[in-house]
C-alpha atoms as a PDB file:
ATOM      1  CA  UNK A   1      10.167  58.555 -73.427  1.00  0.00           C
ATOM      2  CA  UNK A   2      11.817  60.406 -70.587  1.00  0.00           C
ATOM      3  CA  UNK A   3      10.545  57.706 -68.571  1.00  0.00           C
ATOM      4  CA  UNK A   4      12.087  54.809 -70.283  1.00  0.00           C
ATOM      5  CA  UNK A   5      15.400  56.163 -70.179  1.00  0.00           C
ATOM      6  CA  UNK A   6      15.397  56.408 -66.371  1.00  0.00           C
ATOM      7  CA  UNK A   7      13.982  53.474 -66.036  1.00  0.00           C
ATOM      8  CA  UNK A   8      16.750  51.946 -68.585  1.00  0.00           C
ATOM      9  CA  UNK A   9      19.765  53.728 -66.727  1.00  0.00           C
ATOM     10  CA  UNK A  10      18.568  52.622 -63.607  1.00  0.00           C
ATOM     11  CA  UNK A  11      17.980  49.018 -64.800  1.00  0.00           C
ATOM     12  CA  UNK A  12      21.462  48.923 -65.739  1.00  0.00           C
ATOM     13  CA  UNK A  13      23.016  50.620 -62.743  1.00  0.00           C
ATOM     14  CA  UNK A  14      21.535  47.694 -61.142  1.00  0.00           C
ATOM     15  CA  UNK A  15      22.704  45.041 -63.511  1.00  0.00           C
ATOM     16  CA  UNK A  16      26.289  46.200 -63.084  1.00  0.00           C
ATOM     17  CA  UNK A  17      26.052  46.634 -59.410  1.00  0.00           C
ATOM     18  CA  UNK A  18      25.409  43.240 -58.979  1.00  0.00           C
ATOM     19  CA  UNK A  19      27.599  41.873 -62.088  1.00  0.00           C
ATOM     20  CA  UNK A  20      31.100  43.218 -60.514  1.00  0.00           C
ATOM     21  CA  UNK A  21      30.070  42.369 -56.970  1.00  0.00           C
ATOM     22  CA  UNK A  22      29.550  38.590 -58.719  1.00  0.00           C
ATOM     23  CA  UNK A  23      32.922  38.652 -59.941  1.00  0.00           C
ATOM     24  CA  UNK A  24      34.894  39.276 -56.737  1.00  0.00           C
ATOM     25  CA  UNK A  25      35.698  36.138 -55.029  1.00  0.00           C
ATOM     26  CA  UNK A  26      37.082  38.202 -51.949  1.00  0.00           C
ATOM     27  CA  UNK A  27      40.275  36.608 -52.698  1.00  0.00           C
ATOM     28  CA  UNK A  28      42.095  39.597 -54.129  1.00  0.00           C
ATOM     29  CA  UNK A  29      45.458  38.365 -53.610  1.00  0.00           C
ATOM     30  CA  UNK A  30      47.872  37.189 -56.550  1.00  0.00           C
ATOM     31  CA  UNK A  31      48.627  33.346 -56.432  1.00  0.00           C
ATOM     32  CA  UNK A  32      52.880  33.364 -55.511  1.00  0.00           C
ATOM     33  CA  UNK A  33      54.333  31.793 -58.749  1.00  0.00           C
ATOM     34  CA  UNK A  34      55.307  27.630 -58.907  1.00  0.00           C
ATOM     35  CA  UNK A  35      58.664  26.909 -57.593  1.00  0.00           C
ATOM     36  CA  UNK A  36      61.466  26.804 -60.539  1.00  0.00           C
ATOM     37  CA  UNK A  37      62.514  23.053 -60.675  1.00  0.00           C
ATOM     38  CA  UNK A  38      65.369  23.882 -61.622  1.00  0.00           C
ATOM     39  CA  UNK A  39      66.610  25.694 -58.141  1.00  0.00           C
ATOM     40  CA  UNK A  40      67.162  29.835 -58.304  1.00  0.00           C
ATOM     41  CA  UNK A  41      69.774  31.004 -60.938  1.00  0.00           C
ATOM     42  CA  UNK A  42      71.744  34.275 -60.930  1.00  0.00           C
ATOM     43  CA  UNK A  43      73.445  35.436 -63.833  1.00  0.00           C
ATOM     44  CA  UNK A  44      77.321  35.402 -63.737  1.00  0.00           C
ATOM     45  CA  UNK A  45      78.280  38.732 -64.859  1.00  0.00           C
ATOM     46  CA  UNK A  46      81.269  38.508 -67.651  1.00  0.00           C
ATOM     47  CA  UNK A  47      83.970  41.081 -68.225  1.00  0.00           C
ATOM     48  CA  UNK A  48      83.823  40.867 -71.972  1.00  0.00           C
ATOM     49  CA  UNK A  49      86.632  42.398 -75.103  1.00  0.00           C
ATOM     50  CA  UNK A  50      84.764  41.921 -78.615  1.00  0.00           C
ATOM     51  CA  UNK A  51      86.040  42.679 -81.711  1.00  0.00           C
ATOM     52  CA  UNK A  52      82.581  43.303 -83.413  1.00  0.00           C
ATOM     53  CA  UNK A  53      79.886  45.830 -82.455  1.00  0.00           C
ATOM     54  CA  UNK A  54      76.826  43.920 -81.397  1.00  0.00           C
ATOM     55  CA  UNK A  55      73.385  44.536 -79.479  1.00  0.00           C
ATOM     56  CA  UNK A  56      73.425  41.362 -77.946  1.00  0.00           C
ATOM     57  CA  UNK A  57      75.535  39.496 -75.313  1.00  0.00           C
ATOM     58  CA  UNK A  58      76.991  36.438 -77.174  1.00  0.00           C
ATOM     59  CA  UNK A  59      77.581  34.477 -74.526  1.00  0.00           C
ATOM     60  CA  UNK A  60      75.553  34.396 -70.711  1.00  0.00           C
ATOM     61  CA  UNK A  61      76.336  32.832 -67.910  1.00  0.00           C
ATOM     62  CA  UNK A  62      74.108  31.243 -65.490  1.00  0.00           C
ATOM     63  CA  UNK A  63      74.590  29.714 -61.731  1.00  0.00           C
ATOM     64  CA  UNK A  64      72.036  27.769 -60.583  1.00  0.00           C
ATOM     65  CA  UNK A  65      71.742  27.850 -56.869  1.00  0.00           C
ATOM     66  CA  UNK A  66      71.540  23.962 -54.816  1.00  0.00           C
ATOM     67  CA  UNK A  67      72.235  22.378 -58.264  1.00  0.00           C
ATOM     68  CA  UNK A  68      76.066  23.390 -58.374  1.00  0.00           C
ATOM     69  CA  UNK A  69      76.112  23.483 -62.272  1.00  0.00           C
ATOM     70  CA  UNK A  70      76.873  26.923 -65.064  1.00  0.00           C
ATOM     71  CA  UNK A  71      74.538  26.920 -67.347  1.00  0.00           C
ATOM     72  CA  UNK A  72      76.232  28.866 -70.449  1.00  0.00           C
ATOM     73  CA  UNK A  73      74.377  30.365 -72.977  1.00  0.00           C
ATOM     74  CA  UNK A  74      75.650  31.369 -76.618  1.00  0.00           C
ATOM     75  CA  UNK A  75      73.311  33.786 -78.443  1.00  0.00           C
ATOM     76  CA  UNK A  76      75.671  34.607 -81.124  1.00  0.00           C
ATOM     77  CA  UNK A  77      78.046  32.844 -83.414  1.00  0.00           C
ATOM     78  CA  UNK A  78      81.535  33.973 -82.190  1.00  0.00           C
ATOM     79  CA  UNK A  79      83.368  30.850 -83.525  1.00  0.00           C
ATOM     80  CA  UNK A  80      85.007  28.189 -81.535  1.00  0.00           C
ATOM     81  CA  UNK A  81      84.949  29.188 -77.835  1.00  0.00           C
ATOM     82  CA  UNK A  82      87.440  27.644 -75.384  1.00  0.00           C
ATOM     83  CA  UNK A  83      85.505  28.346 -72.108  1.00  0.00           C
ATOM     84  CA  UNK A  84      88.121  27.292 -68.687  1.00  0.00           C
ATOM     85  CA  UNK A  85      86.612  26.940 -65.599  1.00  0.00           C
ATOM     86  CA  UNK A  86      89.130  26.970 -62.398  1.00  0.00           C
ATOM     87  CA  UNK A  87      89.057  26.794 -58.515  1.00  0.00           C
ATOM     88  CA  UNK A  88      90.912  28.381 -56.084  1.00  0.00           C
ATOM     89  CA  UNK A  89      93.412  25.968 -55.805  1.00  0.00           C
ATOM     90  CA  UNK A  90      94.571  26.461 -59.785  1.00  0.00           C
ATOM     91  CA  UNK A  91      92.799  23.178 -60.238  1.00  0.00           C
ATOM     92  CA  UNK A  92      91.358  22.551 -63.892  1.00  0.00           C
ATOM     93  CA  UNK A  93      87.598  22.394 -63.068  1.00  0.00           C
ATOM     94  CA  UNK A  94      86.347  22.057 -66.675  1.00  0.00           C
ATOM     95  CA  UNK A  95      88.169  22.805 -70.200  1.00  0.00           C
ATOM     96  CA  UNK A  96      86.203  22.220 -73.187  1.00  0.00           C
ATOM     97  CA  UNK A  97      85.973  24.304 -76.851  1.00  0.00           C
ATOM     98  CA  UNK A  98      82.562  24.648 -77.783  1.00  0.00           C
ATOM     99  CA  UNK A  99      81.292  25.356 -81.722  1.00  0.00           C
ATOM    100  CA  UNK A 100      78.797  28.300 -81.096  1.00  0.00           C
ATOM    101  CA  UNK A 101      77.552  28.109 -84.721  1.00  0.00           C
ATOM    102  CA  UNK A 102      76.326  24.678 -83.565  1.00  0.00           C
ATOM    103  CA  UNK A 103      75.438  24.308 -80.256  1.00  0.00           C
ATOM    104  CA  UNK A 104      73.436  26.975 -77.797  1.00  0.00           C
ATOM    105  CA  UNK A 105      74.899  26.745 -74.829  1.00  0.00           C
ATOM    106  CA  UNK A 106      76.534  24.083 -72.365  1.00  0.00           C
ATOM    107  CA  UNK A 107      76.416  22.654 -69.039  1.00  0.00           C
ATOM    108  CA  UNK A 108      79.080  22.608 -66.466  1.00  0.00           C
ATOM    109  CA  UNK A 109      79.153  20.875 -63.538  1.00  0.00           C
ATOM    110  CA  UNK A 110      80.929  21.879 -60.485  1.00  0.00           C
ATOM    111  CA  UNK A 111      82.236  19.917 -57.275  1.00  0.00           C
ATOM    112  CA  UNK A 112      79.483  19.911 -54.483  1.00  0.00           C
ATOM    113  CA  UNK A 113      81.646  22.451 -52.196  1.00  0.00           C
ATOM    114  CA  UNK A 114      82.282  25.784 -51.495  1.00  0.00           C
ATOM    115  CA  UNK A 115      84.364  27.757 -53.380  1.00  0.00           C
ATOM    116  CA  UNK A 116      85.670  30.544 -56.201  1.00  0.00           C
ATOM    117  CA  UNK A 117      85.782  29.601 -59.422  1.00  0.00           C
ATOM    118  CA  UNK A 118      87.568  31.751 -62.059  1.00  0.00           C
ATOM    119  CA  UNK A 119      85.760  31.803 -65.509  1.00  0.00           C
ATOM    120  CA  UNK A 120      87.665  32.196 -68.788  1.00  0.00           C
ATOM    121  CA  UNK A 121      86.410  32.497 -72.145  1.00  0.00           C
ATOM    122  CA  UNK A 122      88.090  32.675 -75.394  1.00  0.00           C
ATOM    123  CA  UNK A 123      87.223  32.686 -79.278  1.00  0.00           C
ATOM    124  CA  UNK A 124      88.640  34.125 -82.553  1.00  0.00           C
ATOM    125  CA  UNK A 125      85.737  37.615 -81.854  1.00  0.00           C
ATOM    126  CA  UNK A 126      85.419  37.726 -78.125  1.00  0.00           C
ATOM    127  CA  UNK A 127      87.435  37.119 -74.855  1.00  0.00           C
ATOM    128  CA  UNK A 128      85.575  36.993 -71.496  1.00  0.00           C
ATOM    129  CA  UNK A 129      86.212  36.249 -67.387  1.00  0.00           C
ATOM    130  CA  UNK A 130      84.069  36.215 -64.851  1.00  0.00           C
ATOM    131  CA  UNK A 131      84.542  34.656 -61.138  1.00  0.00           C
ATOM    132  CA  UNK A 132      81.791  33.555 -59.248  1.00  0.00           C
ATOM    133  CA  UNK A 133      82.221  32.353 -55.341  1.00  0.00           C
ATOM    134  CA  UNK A 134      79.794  29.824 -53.801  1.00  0.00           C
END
């Protein structure tokens, strides 16, 4: 009985010896992740004044890097939101109201150049700037 066991243990010493060295590929390096098609974006951060206590951001703001566009989020309803986007010069870049119980988020394009643009949000709940140079 003895005999069997040892012969058992060793068996399987065996059969994992050769089952781990079977699943190395001696490639142990992780694959770098697919390019985003959609160029690299870095979040615009927003000075923000809310009337209401919530967990979550209602609005983010996105910059997408080669593409020259903000990519605004809304996570929460906060009512009509006037969102003003302007250049150095004083120059009205965008000026829209969106409906945030309606739509998630917008789009906004900017001229192909560098420079600052001055961020202003405002609804009935919440009242936001942020500047972002490029």
């Amino acid at each position: 009985m003895k005999q069997q066991l040892t012969i058992k243990a060793i068996l399987l010493s065996l059969l994992l010896t050769f089952s781990v060295s079977a699943l190395a590929d001696g490639n142990d390096s992780i694959p770098p992740p697919p390019p985003n098609p959609f160029g690299d974006a870095i979040e615009i951060p927003l000075n923000t004044i809310r009337y209401d206590r919530s967990i979550i951001e209602p609005i983010q703001a996105y910059y997408y890097i080669g593409e020259y566009t903000i990519e605004m989020e809304f996570n929460e309803n906060i009512g009509g939101a006037s969102i003003q986007v302007v250049n150095s010069a004083g120059t009205v870049v965008y000026n829209f109201t969106h409906d945030t119980a309606i739509e998630g988020g917008c789009t906004i394009f900017l001229p192909p150049n560098h420079d600052c643009y001055y961020i202003q949000i405002s609804a009935p709940r919440y009242q936001a700037s942020g500047e972002l140079c490029i």
